[in-house]
N, C-alpha and C. Protein backbone atom coordinates (compact mmCIF):
# COMPACT_ATOMS: atom_id res chain seq x y z
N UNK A 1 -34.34 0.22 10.98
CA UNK A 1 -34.29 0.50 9.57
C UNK A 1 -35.28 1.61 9.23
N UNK A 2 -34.80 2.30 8.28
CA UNK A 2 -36.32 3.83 8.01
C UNK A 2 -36.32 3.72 6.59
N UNK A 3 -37.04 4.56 6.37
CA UNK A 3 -37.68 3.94 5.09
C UNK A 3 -37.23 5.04 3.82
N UNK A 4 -35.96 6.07 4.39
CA UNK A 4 -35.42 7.11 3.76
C UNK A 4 -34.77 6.06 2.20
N UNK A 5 -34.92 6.93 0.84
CA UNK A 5 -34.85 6.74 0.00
C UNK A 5 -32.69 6.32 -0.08
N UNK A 6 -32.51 5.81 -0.85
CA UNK A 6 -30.66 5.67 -1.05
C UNK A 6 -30.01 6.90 -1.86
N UNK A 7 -29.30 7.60 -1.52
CA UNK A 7 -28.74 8.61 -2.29
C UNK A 7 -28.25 7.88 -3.56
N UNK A 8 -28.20 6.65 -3.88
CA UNK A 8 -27.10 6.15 -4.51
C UNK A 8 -27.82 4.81 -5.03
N UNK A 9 -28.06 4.42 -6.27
CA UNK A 9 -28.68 3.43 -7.53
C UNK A 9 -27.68 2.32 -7.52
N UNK A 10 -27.49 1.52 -6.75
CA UNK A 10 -25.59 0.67 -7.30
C UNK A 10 -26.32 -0.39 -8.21
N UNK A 11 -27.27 -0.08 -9.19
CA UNK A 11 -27.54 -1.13 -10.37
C UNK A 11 -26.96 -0.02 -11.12
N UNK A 12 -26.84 1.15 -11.08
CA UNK A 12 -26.07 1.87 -12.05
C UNK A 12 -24.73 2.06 -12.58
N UNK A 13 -24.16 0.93 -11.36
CA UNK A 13 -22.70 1.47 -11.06
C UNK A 13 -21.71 0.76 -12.42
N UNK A 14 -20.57 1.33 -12.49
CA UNK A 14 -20.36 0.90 -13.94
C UNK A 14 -18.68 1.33 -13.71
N UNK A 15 -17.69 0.24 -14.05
CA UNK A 15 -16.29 0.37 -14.15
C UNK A 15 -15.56 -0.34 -15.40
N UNK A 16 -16.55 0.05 -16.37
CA UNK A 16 -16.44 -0.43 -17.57
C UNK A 16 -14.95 -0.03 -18.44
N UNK A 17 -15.01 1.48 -18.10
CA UNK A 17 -13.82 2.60 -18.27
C UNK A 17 -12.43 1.97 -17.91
N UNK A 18 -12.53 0.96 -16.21
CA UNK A 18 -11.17 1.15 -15.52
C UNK A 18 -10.59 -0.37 -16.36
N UNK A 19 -8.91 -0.27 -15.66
CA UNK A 19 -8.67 -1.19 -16.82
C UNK A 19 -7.71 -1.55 -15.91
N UNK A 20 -7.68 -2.81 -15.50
CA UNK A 20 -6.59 -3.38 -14.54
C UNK A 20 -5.06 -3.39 -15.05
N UNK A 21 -4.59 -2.93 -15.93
CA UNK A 21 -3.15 -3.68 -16.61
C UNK A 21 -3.40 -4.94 -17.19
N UNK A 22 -3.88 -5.54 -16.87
CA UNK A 22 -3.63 -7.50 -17.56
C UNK A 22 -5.31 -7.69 -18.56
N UNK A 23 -4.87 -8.28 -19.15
CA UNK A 23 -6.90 -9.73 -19.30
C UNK A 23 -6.84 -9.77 -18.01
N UNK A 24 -8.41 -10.34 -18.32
CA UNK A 24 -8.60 -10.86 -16.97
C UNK A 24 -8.40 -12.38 -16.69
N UNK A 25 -7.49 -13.21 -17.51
CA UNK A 25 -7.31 -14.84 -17.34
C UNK A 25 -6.14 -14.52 -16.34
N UNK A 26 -5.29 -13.42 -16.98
CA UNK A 26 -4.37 -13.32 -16.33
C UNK A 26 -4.13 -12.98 -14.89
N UNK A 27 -5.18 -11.68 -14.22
CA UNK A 27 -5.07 -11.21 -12.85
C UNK A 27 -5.64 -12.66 -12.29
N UNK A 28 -6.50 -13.56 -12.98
CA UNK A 28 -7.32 -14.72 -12.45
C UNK A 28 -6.43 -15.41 -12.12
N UNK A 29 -5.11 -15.74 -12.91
CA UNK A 29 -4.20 -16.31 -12.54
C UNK A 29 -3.06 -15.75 -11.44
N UNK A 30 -3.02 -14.66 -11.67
CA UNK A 30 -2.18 -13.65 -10.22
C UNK A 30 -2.80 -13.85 -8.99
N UNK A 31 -3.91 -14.31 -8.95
CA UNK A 31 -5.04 -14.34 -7.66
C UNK A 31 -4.68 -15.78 -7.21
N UNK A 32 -4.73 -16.07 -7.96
CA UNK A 32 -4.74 -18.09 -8.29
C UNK A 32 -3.33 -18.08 -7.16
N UNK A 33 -2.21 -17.91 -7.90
CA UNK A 33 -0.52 -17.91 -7.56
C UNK A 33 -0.71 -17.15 -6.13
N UNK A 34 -1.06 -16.49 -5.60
CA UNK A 34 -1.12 -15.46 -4.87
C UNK A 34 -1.89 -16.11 -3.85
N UNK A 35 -2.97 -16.87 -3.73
CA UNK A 35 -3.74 -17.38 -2.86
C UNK A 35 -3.17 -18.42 -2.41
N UNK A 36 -2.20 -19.05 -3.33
CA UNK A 36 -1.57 -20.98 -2.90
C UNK A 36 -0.12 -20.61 -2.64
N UNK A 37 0.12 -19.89 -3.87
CA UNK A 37 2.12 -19.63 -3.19
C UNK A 37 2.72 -19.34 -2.26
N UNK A 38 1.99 -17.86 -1.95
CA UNK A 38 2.50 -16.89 -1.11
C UNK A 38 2.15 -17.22 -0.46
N UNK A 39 1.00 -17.47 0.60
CA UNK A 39 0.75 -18.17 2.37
C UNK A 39 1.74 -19.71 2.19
N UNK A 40 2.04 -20.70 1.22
CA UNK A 40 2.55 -21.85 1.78
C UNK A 40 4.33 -21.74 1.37
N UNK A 41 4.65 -20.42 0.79
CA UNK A 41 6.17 -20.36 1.48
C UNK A 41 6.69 -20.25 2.89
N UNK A 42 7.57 -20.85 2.83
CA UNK A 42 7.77 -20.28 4.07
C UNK A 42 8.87 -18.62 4.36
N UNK A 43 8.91 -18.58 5.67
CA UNK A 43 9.54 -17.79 5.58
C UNK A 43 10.41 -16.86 5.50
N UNK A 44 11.56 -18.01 5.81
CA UNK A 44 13.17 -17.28 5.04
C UNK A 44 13.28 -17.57 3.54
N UNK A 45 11.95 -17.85 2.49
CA UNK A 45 11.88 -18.25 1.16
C UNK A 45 11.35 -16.37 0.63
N UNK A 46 11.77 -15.62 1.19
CA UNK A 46 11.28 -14.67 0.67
C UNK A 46 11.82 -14.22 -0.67
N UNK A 47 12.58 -14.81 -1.28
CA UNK A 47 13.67 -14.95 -2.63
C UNK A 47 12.59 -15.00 -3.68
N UNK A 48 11.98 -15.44 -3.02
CA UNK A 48 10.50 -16.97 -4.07
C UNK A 48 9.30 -15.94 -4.07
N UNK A 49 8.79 -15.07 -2.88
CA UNK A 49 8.12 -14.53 -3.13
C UNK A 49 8.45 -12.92 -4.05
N UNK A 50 9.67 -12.40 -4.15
CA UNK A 50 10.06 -11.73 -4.44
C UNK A 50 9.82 -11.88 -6.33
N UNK A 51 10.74 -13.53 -6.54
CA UNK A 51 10.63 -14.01 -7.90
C UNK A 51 9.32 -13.70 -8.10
N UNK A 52 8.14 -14.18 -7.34
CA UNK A 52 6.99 -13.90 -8.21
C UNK A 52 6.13 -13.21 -8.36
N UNK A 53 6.21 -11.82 -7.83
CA UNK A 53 5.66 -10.53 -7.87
C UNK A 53 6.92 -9.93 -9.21
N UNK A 54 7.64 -10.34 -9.03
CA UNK A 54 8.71 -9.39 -10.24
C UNK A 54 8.10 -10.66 -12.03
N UNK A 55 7.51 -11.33 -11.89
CA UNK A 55 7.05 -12.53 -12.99
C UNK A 55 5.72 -12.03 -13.27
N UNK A 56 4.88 -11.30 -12.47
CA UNK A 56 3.58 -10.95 -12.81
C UNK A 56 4.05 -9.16 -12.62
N UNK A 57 5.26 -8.62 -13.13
CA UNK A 57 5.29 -7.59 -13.43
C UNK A 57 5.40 -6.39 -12.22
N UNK A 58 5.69 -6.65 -11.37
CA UNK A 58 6.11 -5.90 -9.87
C UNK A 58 7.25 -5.36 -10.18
N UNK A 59 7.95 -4.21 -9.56
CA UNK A 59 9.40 -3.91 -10.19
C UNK A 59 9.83 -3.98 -8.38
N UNK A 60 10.32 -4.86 -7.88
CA UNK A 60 10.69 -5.19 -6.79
C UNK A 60 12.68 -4.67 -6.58
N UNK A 61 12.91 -4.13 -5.89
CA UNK A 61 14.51 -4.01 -5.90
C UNK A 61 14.98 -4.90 -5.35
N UNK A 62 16.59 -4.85 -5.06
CA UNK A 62 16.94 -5.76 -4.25
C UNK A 62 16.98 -5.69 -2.63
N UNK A 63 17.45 -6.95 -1.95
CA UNK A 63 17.31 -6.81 -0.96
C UNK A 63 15.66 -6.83 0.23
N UNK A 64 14.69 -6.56 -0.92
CA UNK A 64 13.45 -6.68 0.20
C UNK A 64 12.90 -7.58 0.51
N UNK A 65 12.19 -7.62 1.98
CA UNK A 65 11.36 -8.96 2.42
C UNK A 65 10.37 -8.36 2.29
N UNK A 66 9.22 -9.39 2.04
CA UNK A 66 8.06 -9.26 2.47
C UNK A 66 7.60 -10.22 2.76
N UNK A 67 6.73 -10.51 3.68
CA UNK A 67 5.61 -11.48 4.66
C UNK A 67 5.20 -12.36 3.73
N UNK A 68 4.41 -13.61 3.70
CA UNK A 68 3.93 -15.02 2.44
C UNK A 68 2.69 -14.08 3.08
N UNK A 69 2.26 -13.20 4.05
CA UNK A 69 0.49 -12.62 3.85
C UNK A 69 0.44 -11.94 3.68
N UNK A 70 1.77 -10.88 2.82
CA UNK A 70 0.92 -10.00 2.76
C UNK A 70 0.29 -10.20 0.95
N UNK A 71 -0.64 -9.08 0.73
CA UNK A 71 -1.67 -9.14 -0.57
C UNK A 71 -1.49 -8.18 -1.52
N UNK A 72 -1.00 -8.24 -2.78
CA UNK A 72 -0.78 -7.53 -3.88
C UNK A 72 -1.99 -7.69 -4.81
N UNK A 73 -2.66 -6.65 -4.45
CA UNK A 73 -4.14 -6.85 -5.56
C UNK A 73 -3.51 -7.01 -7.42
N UNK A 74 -3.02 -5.70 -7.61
CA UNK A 74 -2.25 -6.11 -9.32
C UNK A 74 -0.58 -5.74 -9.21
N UNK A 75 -0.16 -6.96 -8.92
CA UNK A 75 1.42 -6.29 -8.53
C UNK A 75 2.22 -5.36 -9.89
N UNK A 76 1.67 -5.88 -11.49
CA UNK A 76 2.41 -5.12 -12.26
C UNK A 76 1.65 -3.18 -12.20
N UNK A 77 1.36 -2.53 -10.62
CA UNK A 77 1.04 -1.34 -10.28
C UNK A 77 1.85 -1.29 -9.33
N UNK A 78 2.73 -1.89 -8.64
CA UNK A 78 3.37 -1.99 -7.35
C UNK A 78 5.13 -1.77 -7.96
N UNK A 79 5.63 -0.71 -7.32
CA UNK A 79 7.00 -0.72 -7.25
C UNK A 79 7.70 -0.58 -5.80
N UNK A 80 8.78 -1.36 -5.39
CA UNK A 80 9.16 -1.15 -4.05
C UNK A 80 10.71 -1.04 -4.36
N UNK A 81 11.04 -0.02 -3.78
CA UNK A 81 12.61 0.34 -4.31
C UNK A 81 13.77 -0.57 -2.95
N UNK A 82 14.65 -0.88 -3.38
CA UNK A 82 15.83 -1.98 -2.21
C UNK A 82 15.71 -1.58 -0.70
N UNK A 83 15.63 -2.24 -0.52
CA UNK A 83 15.73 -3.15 1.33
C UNK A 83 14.87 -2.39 2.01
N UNK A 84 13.49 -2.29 1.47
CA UNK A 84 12.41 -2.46 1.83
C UNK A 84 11.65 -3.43 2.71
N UNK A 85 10.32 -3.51 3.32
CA UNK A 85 10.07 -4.26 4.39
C UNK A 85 8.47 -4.43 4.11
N UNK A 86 8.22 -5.26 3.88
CA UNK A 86 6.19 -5.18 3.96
C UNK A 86 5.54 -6.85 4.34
N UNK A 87 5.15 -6.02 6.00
CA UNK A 87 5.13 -7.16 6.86
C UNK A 87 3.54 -7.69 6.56
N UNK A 88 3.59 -8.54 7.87
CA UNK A 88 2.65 -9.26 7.81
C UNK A 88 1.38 -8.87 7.83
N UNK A 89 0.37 -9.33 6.58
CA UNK A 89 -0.89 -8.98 6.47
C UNK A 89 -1.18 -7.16 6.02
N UNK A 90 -0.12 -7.04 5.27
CA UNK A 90 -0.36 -5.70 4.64
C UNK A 90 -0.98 -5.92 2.99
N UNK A 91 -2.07 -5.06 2.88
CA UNK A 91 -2.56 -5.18 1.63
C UNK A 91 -2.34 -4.29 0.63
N UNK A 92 -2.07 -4.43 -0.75
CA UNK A 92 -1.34 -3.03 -1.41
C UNK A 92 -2.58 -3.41 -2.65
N UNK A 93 -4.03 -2.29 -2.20
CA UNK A 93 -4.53 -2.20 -3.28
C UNK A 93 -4.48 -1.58 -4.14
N UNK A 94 -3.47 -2.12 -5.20
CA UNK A 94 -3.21 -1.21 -6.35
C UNK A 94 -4.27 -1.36 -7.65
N UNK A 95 -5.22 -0.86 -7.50
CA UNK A 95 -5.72 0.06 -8.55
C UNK A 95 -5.26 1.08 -9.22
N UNK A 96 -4.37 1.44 -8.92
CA UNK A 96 -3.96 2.50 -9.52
C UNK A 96 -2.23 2.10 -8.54
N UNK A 97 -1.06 3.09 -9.03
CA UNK A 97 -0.11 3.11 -8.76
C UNK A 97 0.62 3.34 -7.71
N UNK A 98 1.13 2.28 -6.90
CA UNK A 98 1.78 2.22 -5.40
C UNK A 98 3.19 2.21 -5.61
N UNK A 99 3.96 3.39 -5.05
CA UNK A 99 5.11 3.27 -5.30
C UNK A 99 6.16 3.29 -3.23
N UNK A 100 6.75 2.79 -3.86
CA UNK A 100 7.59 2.57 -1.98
C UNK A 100 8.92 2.95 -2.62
N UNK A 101 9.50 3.57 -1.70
CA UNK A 101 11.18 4.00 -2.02
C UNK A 101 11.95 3.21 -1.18
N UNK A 102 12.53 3.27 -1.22
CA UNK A 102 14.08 2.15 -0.36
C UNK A 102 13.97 2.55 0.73
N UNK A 103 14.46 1.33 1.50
CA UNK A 103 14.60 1.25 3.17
C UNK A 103 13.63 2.02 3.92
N UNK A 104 12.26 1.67 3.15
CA UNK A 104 11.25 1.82 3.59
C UNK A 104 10.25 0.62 4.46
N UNK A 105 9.60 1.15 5.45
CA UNK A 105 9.04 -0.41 6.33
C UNK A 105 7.30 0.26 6.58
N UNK A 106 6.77 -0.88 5.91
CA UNK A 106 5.26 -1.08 5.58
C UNK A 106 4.92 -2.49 7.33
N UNK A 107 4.43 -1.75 8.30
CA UNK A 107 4.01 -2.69 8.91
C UNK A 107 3.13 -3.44 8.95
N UNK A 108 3.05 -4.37 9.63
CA UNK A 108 1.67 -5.29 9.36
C UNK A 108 0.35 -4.74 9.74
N UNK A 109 -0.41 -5.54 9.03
CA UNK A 109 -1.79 -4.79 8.88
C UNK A 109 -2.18 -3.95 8.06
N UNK A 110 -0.89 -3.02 8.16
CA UNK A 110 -1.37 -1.31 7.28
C UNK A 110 -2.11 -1.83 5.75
N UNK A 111 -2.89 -0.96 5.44
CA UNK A 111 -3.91 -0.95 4.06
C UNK A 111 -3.41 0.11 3.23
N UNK A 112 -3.31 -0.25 2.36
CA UNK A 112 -2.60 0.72 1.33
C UNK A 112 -3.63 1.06 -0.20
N UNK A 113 -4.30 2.20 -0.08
CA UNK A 113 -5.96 1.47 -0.40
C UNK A 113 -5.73 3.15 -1.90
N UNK A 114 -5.48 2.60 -2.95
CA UNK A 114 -6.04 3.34 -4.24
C UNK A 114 -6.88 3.80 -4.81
N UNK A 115 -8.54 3.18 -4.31
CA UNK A 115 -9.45 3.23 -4.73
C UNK A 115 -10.30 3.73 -4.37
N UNK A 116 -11.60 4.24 -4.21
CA UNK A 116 -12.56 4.83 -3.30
C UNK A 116 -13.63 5.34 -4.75
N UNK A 117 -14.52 5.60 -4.07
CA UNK A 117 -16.15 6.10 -4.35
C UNK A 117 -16.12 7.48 -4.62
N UNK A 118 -16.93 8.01 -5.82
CA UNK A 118 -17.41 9.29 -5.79
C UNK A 118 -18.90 9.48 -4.67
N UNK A 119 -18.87 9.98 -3.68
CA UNK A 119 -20.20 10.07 -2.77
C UNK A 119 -21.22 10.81 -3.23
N UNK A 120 -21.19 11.91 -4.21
CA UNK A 120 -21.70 12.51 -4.82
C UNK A 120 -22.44 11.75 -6.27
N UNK A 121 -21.86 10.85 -6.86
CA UNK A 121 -22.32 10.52 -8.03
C UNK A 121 -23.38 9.39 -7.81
N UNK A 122 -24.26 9.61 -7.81
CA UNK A 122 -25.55 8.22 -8.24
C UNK A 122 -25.66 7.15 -8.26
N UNK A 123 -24.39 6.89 -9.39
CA UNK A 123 -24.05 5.51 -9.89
C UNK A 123 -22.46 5.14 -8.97
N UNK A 124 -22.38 5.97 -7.80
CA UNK A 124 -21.01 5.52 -6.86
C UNK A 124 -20.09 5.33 -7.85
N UNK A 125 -19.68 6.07 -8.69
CA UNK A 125 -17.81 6.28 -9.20
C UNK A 125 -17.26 5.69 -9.04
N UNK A 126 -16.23 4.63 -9.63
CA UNK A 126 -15.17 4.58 -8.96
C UNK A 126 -14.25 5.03 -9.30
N UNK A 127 -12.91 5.66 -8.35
CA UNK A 127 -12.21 6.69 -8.14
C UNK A 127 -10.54 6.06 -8.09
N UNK A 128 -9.81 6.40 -8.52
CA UNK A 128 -8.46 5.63 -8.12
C UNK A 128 -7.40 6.82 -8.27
N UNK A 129 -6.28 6.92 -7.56
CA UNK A 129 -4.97 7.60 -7.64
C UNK A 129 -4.39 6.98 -6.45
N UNK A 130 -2.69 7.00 -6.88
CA UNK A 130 -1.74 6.45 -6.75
C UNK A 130 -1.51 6.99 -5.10
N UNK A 131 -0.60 5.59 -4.57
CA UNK A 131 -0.10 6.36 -3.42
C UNK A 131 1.75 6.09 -3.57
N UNK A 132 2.69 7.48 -2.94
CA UNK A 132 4.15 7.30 -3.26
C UNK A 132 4.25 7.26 -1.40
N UNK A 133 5.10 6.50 -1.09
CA UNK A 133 5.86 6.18 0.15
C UNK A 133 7.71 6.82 -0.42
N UNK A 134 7.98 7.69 0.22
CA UNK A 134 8.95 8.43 -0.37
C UNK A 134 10.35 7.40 0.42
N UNK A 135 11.64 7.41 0.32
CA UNK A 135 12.50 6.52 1.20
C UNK A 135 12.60 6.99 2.56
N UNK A 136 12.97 5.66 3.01
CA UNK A 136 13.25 5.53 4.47
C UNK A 136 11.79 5.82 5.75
N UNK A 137 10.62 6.13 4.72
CA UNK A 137 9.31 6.50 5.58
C UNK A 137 9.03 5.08 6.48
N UNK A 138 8.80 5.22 7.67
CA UNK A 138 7.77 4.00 8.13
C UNK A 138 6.19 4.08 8.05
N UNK A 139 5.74 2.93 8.05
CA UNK A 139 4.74 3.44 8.06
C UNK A 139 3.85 2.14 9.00
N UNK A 140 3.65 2.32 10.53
CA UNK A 140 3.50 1.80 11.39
C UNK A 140 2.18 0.57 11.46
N UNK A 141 2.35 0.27 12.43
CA UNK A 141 1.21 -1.18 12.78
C UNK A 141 -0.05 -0.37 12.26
N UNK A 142 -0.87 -1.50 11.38
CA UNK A 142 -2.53 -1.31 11.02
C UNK A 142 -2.80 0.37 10.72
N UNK A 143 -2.07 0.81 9.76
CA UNK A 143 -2.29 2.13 9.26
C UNK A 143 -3.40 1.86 8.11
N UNK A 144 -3.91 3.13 7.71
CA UNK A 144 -4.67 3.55 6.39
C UNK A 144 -4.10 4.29 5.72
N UNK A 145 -3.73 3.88 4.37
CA UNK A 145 -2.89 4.64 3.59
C UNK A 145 -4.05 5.34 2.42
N UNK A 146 -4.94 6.49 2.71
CA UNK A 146 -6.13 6.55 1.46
C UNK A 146 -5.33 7.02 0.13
N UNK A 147 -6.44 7.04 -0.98
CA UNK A 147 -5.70 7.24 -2.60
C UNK A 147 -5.41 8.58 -2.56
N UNK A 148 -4.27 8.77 -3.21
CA UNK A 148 -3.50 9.92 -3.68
C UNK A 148 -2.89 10.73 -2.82
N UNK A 149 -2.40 9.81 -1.76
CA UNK A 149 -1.49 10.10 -0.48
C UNK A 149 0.50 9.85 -1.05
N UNK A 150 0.81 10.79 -0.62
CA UNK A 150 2.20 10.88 -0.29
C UNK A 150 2.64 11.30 0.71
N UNK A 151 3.45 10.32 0.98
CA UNK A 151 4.36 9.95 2.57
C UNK A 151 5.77 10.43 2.17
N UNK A 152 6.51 11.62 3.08
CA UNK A 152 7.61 12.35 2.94
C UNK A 152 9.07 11.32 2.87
N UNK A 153 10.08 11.65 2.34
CA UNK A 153 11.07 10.94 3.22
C UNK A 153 11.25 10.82 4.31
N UNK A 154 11.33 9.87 4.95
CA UNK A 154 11.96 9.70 6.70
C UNK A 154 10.54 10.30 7.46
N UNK A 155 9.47 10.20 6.97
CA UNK A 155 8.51 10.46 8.11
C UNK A 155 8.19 9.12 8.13
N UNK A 156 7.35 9.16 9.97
CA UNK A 156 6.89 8.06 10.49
C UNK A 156 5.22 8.47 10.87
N UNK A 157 4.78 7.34 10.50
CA UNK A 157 3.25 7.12 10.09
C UNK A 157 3.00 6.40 11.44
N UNK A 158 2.50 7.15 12.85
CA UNK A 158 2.13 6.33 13.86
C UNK A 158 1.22 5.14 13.77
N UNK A 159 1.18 4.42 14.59
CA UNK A 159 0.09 2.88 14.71
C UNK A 159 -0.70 3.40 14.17
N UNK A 160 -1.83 2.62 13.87
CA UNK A 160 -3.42 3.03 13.63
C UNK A 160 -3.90 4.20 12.88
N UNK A 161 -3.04 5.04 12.40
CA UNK A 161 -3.18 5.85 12.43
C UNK A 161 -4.17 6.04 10.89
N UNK A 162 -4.92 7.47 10.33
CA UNK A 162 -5.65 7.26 8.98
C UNK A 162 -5.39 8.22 8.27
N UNK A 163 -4.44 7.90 7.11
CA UNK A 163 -3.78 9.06 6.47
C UNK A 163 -4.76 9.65 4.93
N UNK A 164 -5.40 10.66 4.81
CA UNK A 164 -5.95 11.06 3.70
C UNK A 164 -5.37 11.80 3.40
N UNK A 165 -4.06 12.89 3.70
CA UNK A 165 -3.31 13.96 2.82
C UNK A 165 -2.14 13.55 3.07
N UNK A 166 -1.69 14.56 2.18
CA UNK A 166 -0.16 14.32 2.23
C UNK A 166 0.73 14.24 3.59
N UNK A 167 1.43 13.79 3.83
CA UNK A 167 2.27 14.01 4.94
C UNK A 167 3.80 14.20 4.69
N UNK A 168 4.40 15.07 5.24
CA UNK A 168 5.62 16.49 5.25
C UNK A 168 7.27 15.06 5.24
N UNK A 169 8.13 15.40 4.76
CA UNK A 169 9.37 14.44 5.30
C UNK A 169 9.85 14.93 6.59
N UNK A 170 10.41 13.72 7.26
CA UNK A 170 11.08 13.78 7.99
C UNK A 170 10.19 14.50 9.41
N UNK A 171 9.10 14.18 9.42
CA UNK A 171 8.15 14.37 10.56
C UNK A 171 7.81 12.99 10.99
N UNK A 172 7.16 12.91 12.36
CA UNK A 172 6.39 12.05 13.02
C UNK A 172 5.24 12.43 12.72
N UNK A 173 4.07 11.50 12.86
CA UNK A 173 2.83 11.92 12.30
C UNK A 173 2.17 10.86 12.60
N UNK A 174 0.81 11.03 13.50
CA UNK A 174 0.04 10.26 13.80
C UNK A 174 -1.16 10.86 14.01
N UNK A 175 -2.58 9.95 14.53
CA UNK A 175 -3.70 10.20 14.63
C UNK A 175 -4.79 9.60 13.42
N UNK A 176 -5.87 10.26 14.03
CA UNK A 176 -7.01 9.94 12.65
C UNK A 176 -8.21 10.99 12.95
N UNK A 177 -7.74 11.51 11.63
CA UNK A 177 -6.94 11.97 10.84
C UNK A 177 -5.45 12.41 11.07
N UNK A 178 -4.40 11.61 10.34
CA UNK A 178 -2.76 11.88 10.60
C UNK A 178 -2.78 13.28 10.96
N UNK A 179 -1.81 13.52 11.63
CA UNK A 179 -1.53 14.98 11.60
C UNK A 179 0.69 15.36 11.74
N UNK A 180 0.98 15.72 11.11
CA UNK A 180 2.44 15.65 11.56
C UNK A 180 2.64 16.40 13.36
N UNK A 181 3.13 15.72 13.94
CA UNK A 181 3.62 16.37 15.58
C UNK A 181 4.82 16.72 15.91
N UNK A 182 6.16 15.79 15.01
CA UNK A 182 7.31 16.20 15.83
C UNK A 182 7.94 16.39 14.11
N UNK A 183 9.67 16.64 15.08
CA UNK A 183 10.11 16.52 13.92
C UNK A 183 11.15 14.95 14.17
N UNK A 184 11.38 14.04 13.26
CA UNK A 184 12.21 12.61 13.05
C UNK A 184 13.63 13.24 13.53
N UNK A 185 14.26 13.01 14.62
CA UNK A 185 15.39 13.21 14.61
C UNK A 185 16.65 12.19 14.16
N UNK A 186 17.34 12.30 13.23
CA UNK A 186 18.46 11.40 12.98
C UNK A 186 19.64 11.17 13.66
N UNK A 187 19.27 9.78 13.88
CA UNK A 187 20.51 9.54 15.00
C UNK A 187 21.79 9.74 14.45
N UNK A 188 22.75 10.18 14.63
CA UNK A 188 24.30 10.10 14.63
C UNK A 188 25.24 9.24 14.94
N UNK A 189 25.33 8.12 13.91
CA UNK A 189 26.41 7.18 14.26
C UNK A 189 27.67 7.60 14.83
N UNK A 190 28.19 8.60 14.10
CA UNK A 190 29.39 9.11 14.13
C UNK A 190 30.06 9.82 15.68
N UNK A 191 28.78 9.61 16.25
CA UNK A 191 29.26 9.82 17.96
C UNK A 191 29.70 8.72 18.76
N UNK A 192 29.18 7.34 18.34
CA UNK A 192 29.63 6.56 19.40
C UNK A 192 30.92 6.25 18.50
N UNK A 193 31.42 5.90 20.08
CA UNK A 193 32.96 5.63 19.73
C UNK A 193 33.43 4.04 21.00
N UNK A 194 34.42 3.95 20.09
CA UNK A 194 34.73 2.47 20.70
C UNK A 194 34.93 1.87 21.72
């Protein structure tokens, strides 16, 4: 330990400004539902978890599953457009606005994270912008999705990978820091034949 001073006062820190969408009896109660419901459904009941992210204001389409683990910090910030996928133990911290497009697949683990710190400010900021998952993107095992990221159509977000900018459609893209590498080639149904 050294005895260097803290760039940073966090008795100063102050999110007086930010404003979740709800009271707070209410997210207390989204937390509540969210901690007992969702882990003790089971799991072809995904109907049930669907019902109750679209009841606390989620705009959920049709057709999607998602996991009883994974974690919707304020679901009325969360939109996921039809036959969508958000597996196990994915967290969607919406502080700010998470949007997913159709026949899109959120793997497990991945963090989907809105929020972050000014490093510069004293009193540590807090910082929020939206992340858009454009359609048909994957976005692979235990990713980092940071705030104010957009994911292309049809690109794929390798494993592990830690996304802070934008990433291009219809690319492969991995690393940490992501980087796009290939291009997504689309398979052609229309070749096989009977």
């Amino acid at each position: 330990m050294t005895n260097d001073q803290p760039f940073v006062d966090l008795r100063k820190y102050d999110q007086s400004w930010f404003h979740r969408g709800r009271p707070s009896w209410y997210v207390l109660l989204w937390w509540l539902v969210q901690a007992i419901a969702f882990p003790l459904t089971p799991q072809p009941l995904n109907i049930l978890r669907c019902a109750l992210l679209r009841l606390f204001g989620a705009r959920i389409g049709k057709g999607v599953l998602i996991r009883p683990t994974a974690r919707f910090t304020y679901p009325w910030k969360v939109t996921i457009g039809n036959y969508s996928w958000i597996g196990d133990n994915v967290v969607l911290y919406s502080l700010d606005q998470i949007s997913i497009g159709e026949h899109c697949v959120i793997s497990q683990k991945s963090y989907l994270c809105t929020g972050s710190h000014d490093i510069q400010d004293p009193a540590f900021g807090l910082k929020t912008a939206s992340i858009i998952i454009e359609n048909g993107a994957w976005v692979a095992a235990d990713c980092f999705i940071g705030p104010g990221v957009q994911i292309g159509a049809n690109a794929v977000i390798g494993a592990r990978s830690t996304v802070f900018t934008n990433m291009p459609s219809g690319q492969v893209c991995w690393g940490s820091p992501c980087r796009p590498k290939t291009v997504r080639i689309k398979f052609d149904t229309s070749v096989i034949s009977h």
